[in-house]
Protein backbone atom coordinates (compact mmCIF):
# COMPACT_ATOMS: atom_id res chain seq x y z
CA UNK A 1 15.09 13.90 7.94
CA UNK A 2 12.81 14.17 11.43
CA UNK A 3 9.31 12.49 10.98
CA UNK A 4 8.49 15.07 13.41
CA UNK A 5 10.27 18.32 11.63
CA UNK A 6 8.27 17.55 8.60
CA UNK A 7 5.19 19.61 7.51
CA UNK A 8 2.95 18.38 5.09
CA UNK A 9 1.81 21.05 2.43
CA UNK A 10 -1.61 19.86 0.65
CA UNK A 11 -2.64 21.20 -2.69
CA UNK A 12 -6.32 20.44 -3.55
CA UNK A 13 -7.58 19.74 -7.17
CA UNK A 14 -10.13 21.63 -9.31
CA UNK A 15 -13.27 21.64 -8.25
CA UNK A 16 -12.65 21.19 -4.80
CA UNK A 17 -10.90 23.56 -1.69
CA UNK A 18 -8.50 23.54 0.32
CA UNK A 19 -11.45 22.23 2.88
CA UNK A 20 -11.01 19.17 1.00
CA UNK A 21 -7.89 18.25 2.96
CA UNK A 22 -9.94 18.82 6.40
CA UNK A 23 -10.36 15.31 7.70
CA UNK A 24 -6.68 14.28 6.44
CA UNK A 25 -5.09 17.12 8.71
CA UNK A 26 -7.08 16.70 11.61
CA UNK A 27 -6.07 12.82 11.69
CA UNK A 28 -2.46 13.70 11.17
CA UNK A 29 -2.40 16.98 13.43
CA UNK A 30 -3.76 14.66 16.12
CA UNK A 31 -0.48 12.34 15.59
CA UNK A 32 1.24 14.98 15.93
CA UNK A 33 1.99 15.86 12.44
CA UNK A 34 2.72 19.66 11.30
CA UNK A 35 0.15 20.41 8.16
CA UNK A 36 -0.29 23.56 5.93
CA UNK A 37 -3.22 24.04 3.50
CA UNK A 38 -3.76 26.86 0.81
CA UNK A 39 -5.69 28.36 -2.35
CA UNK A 40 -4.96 27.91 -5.45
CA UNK A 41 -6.07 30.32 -7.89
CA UNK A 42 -6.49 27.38 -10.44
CA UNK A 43 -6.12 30.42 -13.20
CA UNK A 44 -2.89 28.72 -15.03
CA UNK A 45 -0.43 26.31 -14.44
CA UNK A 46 2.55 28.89 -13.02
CA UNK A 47 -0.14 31.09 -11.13
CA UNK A 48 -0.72 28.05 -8.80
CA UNK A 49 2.90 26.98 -8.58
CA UNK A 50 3.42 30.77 -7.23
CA UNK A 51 1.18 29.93 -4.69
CA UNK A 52 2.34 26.56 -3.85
CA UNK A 53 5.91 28.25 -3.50
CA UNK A 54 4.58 30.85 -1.61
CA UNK A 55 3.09 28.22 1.09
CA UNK A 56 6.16 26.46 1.09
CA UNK A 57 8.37 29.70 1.88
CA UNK A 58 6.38 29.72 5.04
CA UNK A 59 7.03 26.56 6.28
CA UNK A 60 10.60 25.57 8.62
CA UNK A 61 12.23 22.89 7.48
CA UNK A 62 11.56 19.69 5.05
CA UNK A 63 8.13 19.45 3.62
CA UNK A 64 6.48 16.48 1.64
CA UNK A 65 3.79 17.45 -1.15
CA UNK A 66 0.26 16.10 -1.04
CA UNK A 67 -1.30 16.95 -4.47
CA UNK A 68 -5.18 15.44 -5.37
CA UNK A 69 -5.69 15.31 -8.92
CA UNK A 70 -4.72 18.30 -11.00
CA UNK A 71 -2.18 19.41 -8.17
CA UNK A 72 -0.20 16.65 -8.98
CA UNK A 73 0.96 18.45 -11.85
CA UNK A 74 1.67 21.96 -9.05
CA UNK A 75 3.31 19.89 -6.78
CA UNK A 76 5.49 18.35 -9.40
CA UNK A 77 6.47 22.27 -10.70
CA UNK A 78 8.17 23.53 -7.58
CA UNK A 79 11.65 24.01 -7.07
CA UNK A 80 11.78 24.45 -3.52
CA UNK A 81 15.06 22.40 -2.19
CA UNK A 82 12.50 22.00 0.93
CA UNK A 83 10.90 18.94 -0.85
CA UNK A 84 11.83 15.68 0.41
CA UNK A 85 8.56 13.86 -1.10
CA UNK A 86 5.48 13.68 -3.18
CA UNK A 87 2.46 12.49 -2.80
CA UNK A 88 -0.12 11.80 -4.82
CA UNK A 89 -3.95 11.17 -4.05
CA UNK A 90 -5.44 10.15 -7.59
CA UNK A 91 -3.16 13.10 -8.93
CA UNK A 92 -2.03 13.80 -12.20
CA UNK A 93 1.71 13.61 -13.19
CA UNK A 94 2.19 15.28 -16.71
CA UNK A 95 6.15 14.25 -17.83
CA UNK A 96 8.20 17.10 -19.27
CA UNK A 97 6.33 18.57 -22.73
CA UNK A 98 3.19 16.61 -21.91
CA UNK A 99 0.11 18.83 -20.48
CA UNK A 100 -2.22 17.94 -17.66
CA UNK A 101 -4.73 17.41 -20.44
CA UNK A 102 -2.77 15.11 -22.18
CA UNK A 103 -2.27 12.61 -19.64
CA UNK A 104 -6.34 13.63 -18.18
CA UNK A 105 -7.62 12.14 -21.75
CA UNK A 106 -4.49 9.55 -22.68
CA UNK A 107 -7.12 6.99 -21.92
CA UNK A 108 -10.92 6.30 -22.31
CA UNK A 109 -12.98 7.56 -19.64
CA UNK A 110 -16.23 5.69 -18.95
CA UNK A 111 -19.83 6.49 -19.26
CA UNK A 112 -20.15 8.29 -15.69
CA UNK A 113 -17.10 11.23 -16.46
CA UNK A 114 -19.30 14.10 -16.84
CA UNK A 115 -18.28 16.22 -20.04
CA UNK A 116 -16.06 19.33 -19.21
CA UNK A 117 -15.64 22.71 -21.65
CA UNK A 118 -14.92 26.36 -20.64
CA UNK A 119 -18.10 28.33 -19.82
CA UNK A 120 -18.68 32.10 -21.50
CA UNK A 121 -16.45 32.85 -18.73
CA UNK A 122 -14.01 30.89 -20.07
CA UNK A 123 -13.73 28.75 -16.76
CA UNK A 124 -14.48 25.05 -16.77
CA UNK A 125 -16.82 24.08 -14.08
CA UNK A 126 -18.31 20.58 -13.06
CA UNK A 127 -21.94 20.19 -13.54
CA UNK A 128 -23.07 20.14 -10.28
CA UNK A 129 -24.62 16.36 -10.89
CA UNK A 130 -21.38 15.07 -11.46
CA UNK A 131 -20.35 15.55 -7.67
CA UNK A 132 -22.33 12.92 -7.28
CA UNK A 133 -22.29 10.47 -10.06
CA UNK A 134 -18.26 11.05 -11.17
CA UNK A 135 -16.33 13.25 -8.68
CA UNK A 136 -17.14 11.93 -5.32
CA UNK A 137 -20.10 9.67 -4.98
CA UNK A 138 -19.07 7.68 -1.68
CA UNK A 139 -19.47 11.37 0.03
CA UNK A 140 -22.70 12.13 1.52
CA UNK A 141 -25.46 14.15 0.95
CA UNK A 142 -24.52 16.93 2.60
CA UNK A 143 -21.05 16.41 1.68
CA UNK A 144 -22.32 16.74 -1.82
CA UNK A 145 -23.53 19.87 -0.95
CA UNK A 146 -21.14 21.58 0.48
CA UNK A 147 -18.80 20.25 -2.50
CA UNK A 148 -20.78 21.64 -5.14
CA UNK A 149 -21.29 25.05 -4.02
CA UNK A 150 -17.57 25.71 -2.83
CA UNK A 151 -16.04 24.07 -5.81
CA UNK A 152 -13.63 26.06 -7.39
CA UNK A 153 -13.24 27.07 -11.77
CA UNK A 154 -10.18 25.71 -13.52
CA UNK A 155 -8.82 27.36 -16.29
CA UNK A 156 -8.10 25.93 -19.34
CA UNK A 157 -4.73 27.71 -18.97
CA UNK A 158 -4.03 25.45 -16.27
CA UNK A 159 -3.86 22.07 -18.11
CA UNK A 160 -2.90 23.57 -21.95
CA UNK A 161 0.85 24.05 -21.02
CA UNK A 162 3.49 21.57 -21.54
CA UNK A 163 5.15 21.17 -18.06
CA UNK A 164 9.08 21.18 -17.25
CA UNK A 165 10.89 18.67 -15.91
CA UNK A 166 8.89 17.11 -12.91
CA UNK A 167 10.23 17.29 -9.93
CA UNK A 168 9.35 13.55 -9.43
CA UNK A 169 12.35 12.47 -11.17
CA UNK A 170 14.33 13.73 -8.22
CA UNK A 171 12.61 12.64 -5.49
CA UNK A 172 10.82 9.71 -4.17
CA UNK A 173 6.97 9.57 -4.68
CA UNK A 174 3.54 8.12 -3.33
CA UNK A 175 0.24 7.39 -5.48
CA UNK A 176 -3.17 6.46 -4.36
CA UNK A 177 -4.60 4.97 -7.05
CA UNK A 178 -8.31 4.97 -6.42
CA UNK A 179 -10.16 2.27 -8.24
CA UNK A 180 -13.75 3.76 -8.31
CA UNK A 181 -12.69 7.10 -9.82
CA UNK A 182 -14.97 8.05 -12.91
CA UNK A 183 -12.97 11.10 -13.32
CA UNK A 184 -9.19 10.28 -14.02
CA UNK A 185 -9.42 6.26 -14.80
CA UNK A 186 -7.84 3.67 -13.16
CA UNK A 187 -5.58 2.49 -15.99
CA UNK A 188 -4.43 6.11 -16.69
CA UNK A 189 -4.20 6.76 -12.77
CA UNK A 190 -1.69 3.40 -12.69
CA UNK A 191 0.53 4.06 -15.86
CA UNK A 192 1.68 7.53 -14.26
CA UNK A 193 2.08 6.13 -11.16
CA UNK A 194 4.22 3.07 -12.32
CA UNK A 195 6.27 5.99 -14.76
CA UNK A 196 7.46 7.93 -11.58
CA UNK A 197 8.34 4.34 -9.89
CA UNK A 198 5.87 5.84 -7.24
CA UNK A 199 5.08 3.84 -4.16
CA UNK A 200 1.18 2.37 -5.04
CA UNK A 201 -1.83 2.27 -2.99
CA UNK A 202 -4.82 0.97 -4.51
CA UNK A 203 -8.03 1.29 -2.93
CA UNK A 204 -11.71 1.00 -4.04
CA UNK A 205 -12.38 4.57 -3.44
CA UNK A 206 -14.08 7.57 -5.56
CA UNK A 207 -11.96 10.47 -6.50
CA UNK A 208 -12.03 12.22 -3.76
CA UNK A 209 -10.94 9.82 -0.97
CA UNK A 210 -9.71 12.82 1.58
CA UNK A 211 -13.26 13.43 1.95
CA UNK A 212 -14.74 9.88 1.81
CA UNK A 213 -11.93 7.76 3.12
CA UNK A 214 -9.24 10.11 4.79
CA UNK A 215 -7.78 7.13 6.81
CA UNK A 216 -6.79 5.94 3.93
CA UNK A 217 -5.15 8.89 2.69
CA UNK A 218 -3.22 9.47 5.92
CA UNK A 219 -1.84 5.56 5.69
CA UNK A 220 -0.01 6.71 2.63
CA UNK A 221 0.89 10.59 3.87
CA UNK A 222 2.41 8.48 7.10
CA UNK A 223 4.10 5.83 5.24
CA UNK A 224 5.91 8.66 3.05
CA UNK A 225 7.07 10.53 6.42
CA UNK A 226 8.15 7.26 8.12
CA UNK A 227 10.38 5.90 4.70
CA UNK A 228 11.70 9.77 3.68
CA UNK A 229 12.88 10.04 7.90
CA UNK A 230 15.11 7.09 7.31
């Protein structure tokens, strides 16, 4: 594979946008580095692989997943032949007949994880103090802001289905594990990582390091390009 025929197709997490990814693309656009962002509709599990395939059926050439927390289960779900990589950014990596829920709760999460349920719309939402005490509280204020009023519902239909066989059994696979996350635990972040043999990161960062430490991010999105080229 060409580093530089590769396009790099982010999927962003509930609770967050694809404006999430902004400070990872601009640093890898600037290297040169094709990038594609879009919306998922976060309404269940095979709506937001449709979407992810439908990005991916735009783009020339190989592609390599970026997936931040939930995602990691989308990004898994495809079956586009395009995929040459995954990456994962504190993302969750369900194995085939677990759900995103089960591997979101396999372990105890500390005092700080804010307590999630569906809403008499039957959407789960984050409180909107959790942002900053739990989702991403190296971000700053306005950061915060802007995070809690674009954040985006998940359904429960999302994370209640027992997934297929993930497509990280195929191919090779990245993980950020970040160490300061009060929403998917370190020692539950690490066993999925070390169960897809994924190439770990650690960092002390919150759980949304594309906002509050993109470099970071980009070290590992690079280092994927640069070892699936050769």
């Amino acid at each position: 594979m060409n580093a530089k025929a590769v396009t790099v197709v982010f999927a962003h997490g509930a609770w967050a946008d694809e404006s999430s990814w902004n400070k990872v693309t601009g640093l890898l656009q600037s290297k040169g580095i094709k990038t594609v962002t879009f919306t998922l509709p976060l309404s269940s599990l095979p709506d937001d692989v449709s979407a992810l395939d439908g990005a991916l059926a735009q783009v020339d050439g190989p592609a390599i997943l970026v997936g931040h927390a939930y995602a990691g289960a989308v990004i898994a779900a495809t079956h586009s032949d395009k995929v040459k990589a995954l990456v994962y950014v504190a993302g969750l990596a369900p194995d085939e007949g677990e759900t995103v829920a089960d591997v979101f709760y396999r372990y105890e999460h500390d005092d700080k994880a804010p307590a999630l349920a569906p809403d008499s719309d039957g959407w789960i939402r984050l409180p909107v103090e959790a942002f900053e005490t739990a989702f991403a509280q190296h971000a700053t204020t306005q950061e915060l802001k802007l995070l809690a009023a674009s954040q985006r519902p998940i359904s429960p239909a999302s994370i209640t289905v027992p997934v297929g066989a993930p497509l990280w059994k195929r191919v090779p696979s990245w993980y950020l594990v970040a160490q300061r996350d009060h929403m998917i635990p370190e020692k539950t972040q690490r066993f999925m990582a070390e169960r897809m043999n994924a190439h770990i990161r650690a960092y002390p960062v919150d759980h949304l390091p594309s906002v509050t430490a993109p470099s970071l991010v980009v070290d590992v999105i690079v280092d994927a390009i640069q070892q699936s080229a050769t």
